[in-house]
PDB file of N, CA and C in Angstrom:
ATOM      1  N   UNK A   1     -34.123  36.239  32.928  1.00  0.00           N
ATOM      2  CA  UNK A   1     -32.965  35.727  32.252  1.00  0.00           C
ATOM      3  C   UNK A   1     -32.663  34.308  32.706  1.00  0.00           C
ATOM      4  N   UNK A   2     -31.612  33.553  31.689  1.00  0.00           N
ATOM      5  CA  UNK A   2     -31.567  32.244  32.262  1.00  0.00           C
ATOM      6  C   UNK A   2     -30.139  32.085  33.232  1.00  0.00           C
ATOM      7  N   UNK A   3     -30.337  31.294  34.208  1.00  0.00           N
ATOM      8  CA  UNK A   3     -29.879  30.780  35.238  1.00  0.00           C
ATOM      9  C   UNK A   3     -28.007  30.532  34.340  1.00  0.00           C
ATOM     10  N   UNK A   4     -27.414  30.189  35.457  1.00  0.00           N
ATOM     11  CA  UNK A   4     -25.928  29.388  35.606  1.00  0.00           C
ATOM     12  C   UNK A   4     -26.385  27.875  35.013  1.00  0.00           C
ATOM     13  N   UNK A   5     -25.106  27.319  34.142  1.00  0.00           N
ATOM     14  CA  UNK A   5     -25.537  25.473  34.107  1.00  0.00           C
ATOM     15  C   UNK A   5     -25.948  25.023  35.232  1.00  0.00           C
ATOM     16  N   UNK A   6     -26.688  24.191  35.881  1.00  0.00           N
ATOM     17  CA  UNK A   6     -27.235  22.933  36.695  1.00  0.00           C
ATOM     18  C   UNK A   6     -26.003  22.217  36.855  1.00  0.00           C
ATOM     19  N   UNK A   7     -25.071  22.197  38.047  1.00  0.00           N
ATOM     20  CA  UNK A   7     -23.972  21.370  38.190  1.00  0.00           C
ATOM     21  C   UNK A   7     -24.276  20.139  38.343  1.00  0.00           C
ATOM     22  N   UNK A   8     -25.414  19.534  38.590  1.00  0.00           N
ATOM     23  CA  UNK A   8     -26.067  18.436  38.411  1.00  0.00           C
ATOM     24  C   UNK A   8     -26.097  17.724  37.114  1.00  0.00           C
ATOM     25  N   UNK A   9     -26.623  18.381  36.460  1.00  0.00           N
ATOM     26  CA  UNK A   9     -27.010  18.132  34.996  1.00  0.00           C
ATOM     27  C   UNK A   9     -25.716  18.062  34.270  1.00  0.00           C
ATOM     28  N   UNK A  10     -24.942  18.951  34.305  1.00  0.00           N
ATOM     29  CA  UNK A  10     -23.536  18.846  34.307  1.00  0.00           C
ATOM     30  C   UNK A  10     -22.727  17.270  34.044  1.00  0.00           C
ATOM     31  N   UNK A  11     -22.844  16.687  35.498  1.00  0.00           N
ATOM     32  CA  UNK A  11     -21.968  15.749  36.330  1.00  0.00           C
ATOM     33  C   UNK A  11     -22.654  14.500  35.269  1.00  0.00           C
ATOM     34  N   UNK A  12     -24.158  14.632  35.288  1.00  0.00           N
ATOM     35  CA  UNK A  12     -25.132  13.620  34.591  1.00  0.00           C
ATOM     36  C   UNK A  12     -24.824  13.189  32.794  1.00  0.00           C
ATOM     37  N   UNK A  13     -24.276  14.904  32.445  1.00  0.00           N
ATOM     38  CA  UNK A  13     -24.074  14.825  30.710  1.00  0.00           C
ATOM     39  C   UNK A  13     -22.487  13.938  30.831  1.00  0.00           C
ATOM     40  N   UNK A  14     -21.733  14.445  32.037  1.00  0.00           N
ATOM     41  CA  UNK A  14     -20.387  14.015  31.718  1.00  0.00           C
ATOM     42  C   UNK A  14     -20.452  12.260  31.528  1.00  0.00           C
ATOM     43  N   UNK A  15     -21.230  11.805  32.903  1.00  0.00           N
ATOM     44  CA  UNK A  15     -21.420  10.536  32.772  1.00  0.00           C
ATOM     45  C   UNK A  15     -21.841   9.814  31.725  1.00  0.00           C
ATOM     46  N   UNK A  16     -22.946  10.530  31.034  1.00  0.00           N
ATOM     47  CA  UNK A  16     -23.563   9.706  29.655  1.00  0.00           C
ATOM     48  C   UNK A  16     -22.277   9.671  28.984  1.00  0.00           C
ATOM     49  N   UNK A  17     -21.450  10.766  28.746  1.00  0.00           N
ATOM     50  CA  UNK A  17     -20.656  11.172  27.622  1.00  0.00           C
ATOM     51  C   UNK A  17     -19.600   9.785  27.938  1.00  0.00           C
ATOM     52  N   UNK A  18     -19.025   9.583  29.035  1.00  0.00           N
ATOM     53  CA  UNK A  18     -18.124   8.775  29.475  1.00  0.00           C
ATOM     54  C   UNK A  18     -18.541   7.069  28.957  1.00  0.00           C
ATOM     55  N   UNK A  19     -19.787   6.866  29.457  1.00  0.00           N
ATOM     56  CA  UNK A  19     -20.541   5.422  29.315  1.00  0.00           C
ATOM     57  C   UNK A  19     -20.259   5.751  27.639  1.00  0.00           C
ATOM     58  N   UNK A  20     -20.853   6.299  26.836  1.00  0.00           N
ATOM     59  CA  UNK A  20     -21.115   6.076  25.532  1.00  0.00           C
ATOM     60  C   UNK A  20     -19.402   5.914  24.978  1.00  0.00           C
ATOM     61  N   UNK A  21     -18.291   6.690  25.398  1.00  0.00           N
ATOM     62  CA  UNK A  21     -17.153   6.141  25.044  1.00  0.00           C
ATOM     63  C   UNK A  21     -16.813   5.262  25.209  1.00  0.00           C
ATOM     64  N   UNK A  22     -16.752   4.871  26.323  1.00  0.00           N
ATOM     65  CA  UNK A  22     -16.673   3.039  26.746  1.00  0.00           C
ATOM     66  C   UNK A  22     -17.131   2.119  26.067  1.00  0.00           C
ATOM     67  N   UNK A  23     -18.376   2.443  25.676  1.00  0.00           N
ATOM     68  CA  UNK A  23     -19.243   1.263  24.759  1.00  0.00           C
ATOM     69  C   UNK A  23     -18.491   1.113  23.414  1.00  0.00           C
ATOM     70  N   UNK A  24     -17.949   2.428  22.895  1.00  0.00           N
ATOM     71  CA  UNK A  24     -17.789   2.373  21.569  1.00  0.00           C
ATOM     72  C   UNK A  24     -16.227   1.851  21.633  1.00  0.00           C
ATOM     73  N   UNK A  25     -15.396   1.894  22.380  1.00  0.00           N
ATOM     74  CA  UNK A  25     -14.118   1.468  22.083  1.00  0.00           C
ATOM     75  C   UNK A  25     -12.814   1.769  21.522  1.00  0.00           C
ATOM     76  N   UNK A  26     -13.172   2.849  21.237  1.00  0.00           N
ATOM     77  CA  UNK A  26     -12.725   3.944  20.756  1.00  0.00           C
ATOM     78  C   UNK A  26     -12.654   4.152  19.226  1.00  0.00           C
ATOM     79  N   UNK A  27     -13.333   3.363  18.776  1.00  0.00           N
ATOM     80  CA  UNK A  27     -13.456   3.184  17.338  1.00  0.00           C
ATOM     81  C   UNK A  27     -12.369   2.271  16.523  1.00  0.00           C
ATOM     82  N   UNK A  28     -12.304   1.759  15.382  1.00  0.00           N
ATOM     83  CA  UNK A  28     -11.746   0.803  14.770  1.00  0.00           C
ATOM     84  C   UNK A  28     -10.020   1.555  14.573  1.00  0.00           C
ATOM     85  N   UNK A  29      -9.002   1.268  15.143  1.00  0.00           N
ATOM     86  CA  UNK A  29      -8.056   1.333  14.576  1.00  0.00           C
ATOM     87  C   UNK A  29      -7.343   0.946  13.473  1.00  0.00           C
ATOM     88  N   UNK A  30      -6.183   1.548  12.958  1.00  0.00           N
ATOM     89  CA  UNK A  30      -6.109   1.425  11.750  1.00  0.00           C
ATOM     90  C   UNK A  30      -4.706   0.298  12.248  1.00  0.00           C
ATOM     91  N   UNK A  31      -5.088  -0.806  11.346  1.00  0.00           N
ATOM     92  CA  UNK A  31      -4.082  -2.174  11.357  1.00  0.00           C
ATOM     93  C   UNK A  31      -2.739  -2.183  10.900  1.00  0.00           C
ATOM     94  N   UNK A  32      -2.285  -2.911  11.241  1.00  0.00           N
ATOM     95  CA  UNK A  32      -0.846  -3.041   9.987  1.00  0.00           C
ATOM     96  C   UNK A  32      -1.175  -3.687   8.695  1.00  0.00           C
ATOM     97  N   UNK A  33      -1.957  -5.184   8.870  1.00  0.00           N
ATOM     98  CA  UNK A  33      -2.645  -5.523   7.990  1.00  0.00           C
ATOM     99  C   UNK A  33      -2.953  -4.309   6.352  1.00  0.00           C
ATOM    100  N   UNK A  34      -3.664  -3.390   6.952  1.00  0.00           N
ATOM    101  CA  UNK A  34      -4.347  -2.254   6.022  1.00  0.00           C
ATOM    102  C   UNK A  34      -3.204  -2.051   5.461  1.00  0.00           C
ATOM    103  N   UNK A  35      -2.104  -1.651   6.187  1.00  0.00           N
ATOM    104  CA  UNK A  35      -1.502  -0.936   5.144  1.00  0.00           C
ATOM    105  C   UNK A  35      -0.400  -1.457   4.268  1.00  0.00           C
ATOM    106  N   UNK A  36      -0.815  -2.690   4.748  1.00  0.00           N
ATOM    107  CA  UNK A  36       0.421  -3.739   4.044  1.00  0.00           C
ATOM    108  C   UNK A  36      -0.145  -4.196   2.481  1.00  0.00           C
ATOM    109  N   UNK A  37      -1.096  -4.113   2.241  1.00  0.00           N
ATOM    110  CA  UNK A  37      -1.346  -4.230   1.276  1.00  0.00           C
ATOM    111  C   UNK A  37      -1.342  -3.076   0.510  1.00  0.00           C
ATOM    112  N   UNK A  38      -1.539  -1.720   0.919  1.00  0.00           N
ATOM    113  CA  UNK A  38      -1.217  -0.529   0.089  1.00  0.00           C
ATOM    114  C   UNK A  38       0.664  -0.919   0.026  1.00  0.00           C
ATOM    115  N   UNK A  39       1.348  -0.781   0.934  1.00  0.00           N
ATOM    116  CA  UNK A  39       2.881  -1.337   0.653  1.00  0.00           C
ATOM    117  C   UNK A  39       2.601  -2.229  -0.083  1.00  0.00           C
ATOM    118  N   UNK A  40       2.591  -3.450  -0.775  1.00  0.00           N
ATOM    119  CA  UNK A  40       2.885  -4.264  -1.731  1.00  0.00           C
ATOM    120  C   UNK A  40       2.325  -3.742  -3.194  1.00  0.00           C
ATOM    121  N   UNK A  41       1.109  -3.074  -2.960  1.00  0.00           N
ATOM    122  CA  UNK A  41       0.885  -2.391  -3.864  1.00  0.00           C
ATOM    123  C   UNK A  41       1.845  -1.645  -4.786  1.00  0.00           C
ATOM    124  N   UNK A  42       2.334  -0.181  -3.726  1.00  0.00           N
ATOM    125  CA  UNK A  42       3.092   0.227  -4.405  1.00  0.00           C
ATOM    126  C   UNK A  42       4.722   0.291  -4.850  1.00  0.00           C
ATOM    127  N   UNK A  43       5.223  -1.393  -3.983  1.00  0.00           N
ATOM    128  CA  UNK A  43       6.262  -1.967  -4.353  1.00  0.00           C
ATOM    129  C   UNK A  43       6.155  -2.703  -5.825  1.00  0.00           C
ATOM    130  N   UNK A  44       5.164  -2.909  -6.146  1.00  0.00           N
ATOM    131  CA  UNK A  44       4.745  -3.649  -7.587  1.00  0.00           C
ATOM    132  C   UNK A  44       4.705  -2.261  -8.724  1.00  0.00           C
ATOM    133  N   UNK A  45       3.842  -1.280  -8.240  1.00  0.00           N
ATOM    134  CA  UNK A  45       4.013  -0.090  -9.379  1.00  0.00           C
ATOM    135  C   UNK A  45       5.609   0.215  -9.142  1.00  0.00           C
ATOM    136  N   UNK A  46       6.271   0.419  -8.258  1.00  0.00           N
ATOM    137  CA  UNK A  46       7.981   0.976  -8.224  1.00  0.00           C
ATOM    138  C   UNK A  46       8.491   0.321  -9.023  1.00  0.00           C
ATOM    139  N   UNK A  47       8.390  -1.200  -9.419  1.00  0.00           N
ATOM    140  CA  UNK A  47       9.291  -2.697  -9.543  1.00  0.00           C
ATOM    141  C   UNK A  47       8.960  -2.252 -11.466  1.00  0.00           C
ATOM    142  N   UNK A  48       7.179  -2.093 -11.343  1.00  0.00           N
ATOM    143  CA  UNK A  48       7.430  -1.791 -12.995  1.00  0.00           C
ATOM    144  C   UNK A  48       7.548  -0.070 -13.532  1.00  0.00           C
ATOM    145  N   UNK A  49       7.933   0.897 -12.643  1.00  0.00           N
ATOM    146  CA  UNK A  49       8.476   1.921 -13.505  1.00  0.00           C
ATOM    147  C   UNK A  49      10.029   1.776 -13.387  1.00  0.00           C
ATOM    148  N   UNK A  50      10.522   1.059 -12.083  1.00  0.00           N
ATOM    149  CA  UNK A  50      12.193   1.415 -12.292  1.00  0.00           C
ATOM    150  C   UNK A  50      12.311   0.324 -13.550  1.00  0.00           C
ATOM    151  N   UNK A  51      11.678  -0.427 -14.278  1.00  0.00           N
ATOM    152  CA  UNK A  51      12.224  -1.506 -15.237  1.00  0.00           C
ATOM    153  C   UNK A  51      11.716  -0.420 -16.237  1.00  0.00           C
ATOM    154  N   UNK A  52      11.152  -0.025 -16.664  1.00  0.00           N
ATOM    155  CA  UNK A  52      10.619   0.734 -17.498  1.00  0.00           C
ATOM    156  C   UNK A  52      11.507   2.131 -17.468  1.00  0.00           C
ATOM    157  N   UNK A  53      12.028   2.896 -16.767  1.00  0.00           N
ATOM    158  CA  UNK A  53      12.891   3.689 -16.341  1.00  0.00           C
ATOM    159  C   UNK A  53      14.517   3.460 -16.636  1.00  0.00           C
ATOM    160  N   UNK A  54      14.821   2.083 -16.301  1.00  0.00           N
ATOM    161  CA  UNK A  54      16.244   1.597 -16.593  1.00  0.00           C
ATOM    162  C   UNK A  54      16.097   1.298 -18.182  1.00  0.00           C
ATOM    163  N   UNK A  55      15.172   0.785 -18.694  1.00  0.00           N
ATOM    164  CA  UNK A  55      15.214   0.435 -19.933  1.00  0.00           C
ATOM    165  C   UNK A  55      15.362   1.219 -20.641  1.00  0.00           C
ATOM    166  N   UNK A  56      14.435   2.610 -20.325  1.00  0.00           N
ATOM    167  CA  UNK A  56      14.521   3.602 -21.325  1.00  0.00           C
ATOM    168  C   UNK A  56      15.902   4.287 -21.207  1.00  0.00           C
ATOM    169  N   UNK A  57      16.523   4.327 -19.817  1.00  0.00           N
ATOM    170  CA  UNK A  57      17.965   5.124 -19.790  1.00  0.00           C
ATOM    171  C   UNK A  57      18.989   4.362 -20.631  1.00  0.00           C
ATOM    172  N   UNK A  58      19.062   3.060 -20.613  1.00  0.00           N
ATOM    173  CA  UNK A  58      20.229   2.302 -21.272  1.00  0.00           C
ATOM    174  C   UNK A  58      19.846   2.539 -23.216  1.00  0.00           C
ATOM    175  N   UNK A  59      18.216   2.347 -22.992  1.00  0.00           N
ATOM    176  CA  UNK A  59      17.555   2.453 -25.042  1.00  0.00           C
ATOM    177  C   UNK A  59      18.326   3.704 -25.327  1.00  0.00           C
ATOM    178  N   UNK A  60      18.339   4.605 -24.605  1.00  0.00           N
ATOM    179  CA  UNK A  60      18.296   6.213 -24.499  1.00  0.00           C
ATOM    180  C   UNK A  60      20.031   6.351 -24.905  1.00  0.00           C
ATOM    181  N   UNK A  61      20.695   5.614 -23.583  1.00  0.00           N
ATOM    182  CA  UNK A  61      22.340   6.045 -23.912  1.00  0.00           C
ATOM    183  C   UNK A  61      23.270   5.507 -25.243  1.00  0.00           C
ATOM    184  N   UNK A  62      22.318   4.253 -25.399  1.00  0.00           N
ATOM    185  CA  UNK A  62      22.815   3.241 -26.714  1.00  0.00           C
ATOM    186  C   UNK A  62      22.632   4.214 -27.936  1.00  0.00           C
ATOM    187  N   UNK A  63      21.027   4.787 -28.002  1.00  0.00           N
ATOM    188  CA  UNK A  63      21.493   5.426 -29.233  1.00  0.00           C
ATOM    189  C   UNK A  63      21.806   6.675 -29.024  1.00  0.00           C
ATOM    190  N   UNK A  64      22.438   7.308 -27.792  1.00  0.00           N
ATOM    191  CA  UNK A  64      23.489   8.534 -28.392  1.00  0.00           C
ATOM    192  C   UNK A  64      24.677   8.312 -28.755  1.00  0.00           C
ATOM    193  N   UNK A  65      25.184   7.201 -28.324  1.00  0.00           N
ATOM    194  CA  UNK A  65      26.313   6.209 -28.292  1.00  0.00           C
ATOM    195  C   UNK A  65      26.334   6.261 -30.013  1.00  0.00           C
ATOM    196  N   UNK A  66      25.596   5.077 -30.409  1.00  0.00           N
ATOM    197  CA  UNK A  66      25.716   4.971 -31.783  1.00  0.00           C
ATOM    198  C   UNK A  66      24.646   5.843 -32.925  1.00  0.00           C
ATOM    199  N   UNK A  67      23.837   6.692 -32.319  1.00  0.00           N
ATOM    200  CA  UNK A  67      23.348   7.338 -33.195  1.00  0.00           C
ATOM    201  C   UNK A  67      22.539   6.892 -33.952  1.00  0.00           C
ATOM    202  N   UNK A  68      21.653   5.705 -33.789  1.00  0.00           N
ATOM    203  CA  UNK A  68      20.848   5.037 -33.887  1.00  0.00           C
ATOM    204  C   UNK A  68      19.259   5.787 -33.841  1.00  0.00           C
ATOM    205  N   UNK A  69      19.008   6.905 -33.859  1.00  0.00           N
ATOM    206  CA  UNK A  69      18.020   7.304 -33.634  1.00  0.00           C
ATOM    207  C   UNK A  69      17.158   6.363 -32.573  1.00  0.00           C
ATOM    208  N   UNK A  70      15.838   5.996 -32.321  1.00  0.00           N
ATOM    209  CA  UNK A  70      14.198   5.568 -31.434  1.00  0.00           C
ATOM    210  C   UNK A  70      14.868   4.522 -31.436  1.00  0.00           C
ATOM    211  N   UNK A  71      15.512   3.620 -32.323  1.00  0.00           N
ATOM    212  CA  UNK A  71      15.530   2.408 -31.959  1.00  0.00           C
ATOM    213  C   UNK A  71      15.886   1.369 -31.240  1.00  0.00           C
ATOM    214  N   UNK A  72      16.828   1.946 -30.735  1.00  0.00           N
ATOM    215  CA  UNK A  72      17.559   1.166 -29.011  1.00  0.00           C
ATOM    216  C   UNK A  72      16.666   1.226 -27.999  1.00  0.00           C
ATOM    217  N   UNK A  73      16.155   2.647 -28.364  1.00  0.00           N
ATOM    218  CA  UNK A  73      15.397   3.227 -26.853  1.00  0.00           C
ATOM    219  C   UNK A  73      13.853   2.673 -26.932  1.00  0.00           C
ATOM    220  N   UNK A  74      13.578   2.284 -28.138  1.00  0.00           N
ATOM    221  CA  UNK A  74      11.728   1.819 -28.321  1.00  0.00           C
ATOM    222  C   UNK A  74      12.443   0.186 -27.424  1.00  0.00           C
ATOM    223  N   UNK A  75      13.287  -0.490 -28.444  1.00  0.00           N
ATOM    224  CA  UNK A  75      13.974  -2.158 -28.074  1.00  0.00           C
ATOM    225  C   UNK A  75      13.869  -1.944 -26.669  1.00  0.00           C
ATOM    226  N   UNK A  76      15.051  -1.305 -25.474  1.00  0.00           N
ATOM    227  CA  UNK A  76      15.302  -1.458 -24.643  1.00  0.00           C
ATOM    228  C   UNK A  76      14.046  -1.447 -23.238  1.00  0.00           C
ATOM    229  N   UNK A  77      13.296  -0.214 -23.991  1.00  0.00           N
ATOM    230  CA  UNK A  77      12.098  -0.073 -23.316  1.00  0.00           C
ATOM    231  C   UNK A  77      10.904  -0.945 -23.012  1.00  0.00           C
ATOM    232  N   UNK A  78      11.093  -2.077 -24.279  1.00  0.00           N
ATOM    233  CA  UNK A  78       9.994  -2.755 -24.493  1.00  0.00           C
ATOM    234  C   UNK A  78      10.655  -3.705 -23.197  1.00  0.00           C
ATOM    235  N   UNK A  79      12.030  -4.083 -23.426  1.00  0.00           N
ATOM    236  CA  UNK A  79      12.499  -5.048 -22.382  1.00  0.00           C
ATOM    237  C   UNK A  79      12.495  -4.833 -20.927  1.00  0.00           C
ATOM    238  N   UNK A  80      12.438  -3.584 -20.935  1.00  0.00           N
ATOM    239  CA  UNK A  80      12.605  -3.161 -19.544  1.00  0.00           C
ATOM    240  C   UNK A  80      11.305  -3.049 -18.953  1.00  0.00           C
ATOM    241  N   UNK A  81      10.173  -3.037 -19.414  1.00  0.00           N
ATOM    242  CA  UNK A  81       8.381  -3.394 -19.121  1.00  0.00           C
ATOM    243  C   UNK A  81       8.270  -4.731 -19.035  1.00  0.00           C
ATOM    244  N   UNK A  82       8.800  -5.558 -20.003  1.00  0.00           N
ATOM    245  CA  UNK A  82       9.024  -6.734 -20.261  1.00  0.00           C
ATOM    246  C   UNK A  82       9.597  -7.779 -18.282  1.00  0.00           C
ATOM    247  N   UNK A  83      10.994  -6.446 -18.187  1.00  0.00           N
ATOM    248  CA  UNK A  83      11.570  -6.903 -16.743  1.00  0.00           C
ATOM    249  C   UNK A  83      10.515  -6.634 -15.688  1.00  0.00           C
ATOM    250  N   UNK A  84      10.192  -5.391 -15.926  1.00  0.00           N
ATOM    251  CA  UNK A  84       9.358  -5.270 -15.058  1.00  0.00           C
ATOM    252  C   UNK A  84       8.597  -5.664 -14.046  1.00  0.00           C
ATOM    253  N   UNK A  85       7.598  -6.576 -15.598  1.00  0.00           N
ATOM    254  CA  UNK A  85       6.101  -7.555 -15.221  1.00  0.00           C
ATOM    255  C   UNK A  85       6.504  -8.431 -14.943  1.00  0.00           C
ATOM    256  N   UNK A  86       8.015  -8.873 -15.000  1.00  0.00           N
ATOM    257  CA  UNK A  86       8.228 -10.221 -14.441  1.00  0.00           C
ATOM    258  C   UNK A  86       8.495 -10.215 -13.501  1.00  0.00           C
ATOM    259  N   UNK A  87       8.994  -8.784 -12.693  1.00  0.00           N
ATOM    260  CA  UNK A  87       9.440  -9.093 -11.341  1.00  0.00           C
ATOM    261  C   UNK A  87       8.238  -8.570 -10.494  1.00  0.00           C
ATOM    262  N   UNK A  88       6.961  -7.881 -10.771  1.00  0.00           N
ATOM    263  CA  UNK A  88       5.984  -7.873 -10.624  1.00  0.00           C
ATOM    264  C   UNK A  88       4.829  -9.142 -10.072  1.00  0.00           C
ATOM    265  N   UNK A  89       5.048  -9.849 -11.538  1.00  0.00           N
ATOM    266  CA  UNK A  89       4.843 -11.386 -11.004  1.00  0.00           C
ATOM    267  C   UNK A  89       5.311 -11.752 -10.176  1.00  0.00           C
ATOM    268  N   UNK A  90       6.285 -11.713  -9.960  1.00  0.00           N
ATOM    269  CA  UNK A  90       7.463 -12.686  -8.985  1.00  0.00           C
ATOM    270  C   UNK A  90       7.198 -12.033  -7.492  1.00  0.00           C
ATOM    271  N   UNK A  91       6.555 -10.792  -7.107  1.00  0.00           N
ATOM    272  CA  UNK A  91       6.271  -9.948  -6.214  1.00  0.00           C
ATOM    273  C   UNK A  91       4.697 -10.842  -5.408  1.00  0.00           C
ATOM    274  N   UNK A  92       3.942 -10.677  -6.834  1.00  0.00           N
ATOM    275  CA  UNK A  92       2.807 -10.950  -6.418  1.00  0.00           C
ATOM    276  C   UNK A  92       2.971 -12.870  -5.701  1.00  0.00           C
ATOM    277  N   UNK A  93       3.333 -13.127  -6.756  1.00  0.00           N
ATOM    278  CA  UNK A  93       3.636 -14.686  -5.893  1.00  0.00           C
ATOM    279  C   UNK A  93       4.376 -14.910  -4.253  1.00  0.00           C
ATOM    280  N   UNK A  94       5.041 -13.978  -4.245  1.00  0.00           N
ATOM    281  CA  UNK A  94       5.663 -13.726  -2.931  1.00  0.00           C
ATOM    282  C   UNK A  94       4.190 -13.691  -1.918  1.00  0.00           C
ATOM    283  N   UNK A  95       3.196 -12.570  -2.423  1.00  0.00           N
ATOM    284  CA  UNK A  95       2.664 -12.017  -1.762  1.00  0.00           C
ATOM    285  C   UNK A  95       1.278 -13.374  -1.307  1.00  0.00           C
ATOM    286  N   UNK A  96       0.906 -13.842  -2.515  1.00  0.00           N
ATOM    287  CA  UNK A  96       0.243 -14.855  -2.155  1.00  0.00           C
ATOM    288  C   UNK A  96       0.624 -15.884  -1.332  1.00  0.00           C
ATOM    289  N   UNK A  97       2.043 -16.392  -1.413  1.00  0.00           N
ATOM    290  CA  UNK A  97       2.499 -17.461  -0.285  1.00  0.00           C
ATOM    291  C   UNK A  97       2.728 -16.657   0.805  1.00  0.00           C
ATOM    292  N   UNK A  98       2.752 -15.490   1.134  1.00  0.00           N
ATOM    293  CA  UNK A  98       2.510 -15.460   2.538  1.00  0.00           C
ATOM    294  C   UNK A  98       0.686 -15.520   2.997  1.00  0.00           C
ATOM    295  N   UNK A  99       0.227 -14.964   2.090  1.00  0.00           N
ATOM    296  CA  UNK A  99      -1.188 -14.484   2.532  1.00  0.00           C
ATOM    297  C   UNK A  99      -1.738 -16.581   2.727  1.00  0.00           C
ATOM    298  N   UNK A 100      -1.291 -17.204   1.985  1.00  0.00           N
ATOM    299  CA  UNK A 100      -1.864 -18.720   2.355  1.00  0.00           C
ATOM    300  C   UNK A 100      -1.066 -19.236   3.724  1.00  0.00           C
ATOM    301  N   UNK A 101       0.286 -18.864   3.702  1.00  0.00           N
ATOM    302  CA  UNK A 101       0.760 -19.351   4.836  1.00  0.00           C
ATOM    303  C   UNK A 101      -0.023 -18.582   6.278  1.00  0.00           C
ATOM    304  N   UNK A 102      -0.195 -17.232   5.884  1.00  0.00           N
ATOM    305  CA  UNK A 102      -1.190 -16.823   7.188  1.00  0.00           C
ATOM    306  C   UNK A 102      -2.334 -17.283   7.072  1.00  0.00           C
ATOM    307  N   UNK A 103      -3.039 -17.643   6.158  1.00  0.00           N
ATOM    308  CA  UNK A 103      -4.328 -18.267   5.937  1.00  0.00           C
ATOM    309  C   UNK A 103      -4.283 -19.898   6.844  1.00  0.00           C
ATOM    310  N   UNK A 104      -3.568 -20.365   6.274  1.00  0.00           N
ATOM    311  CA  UNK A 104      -3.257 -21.473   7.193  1.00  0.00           C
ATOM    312  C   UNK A 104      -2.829 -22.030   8.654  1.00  0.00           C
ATOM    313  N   UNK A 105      -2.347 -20.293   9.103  1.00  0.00           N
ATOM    314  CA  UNK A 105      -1.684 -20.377  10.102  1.00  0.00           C
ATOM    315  C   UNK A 105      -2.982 -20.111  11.225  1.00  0.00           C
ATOM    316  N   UNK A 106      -3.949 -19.149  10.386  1.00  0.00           N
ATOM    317  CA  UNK A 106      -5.257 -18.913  11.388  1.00  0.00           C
ATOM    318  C   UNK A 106      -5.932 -20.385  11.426  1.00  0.00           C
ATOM    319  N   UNK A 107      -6.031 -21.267  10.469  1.00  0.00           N
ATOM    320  CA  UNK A 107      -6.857 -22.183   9.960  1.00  0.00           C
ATOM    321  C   UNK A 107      -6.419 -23.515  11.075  1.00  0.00           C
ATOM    322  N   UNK A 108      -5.394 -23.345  11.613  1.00  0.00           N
ATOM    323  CA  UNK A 108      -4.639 -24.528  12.557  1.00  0.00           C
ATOM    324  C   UNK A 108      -4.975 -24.114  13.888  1.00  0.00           C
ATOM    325  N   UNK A 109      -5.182 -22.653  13.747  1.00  0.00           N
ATOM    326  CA  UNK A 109      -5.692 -22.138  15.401  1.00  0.00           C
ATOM    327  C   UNK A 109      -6.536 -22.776  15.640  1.00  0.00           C
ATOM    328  N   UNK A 110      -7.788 -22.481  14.422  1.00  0.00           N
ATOM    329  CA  UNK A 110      -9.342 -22.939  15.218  1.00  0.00           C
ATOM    330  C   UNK A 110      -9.360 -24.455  14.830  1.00  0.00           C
TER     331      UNK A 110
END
């Protein structure tokens, strides 16, 4: 039958095991960077459903109001996509003047 582990062999695997963690570093952590761009992301989809969302509630209340049937609510909706993409835009431009101002800010380091 076979023997007990080799407490030797043991002490020897632990060491490899130890060196090879060291080398690796513990692997790539996850940045703030990373996830800042999923955040702006989905501050831009929020920016165009709440415009799209408000539009349709106000299209929506106008014509129970006046009884207007689709047509407040198609109008209001279109405007409120309309708000949307503009504040969308206005997001993304945000997002580019920082990304140049950090671009620049590495660019003065070196």
């Amino acid at each position: 039958m076979s023997e007990g582990p080799d407490p030797d062999r043991l002490k020897d695997l632990e060491q490899r095991l130890e060196r090879l963690k060291a080398g690796q570093g513990g692997g790539k952590p996850h940045t703030e960077e990373h996830y800042s761009m999923a955040q702006h992301a989905w501050r831009m989809v929020i920016e165009l459903v709440a415009g799209l969302g408000i539009g349709f509630g106000i299209g929506y209340g106008l014509d129970a109001l006046f009884g207007s049937a689709p047509w407040l609510m198609v109008v209001f909706t279109m405007l409120g996509f309309a708000a949307g993409v503009k504040t969308m835009m206005r997001s993304a431009q945000e997002i580019q003047k920082e990304n140049e101002a950090a671009s620049a800010a590495r660019d003065e380091r070196e």
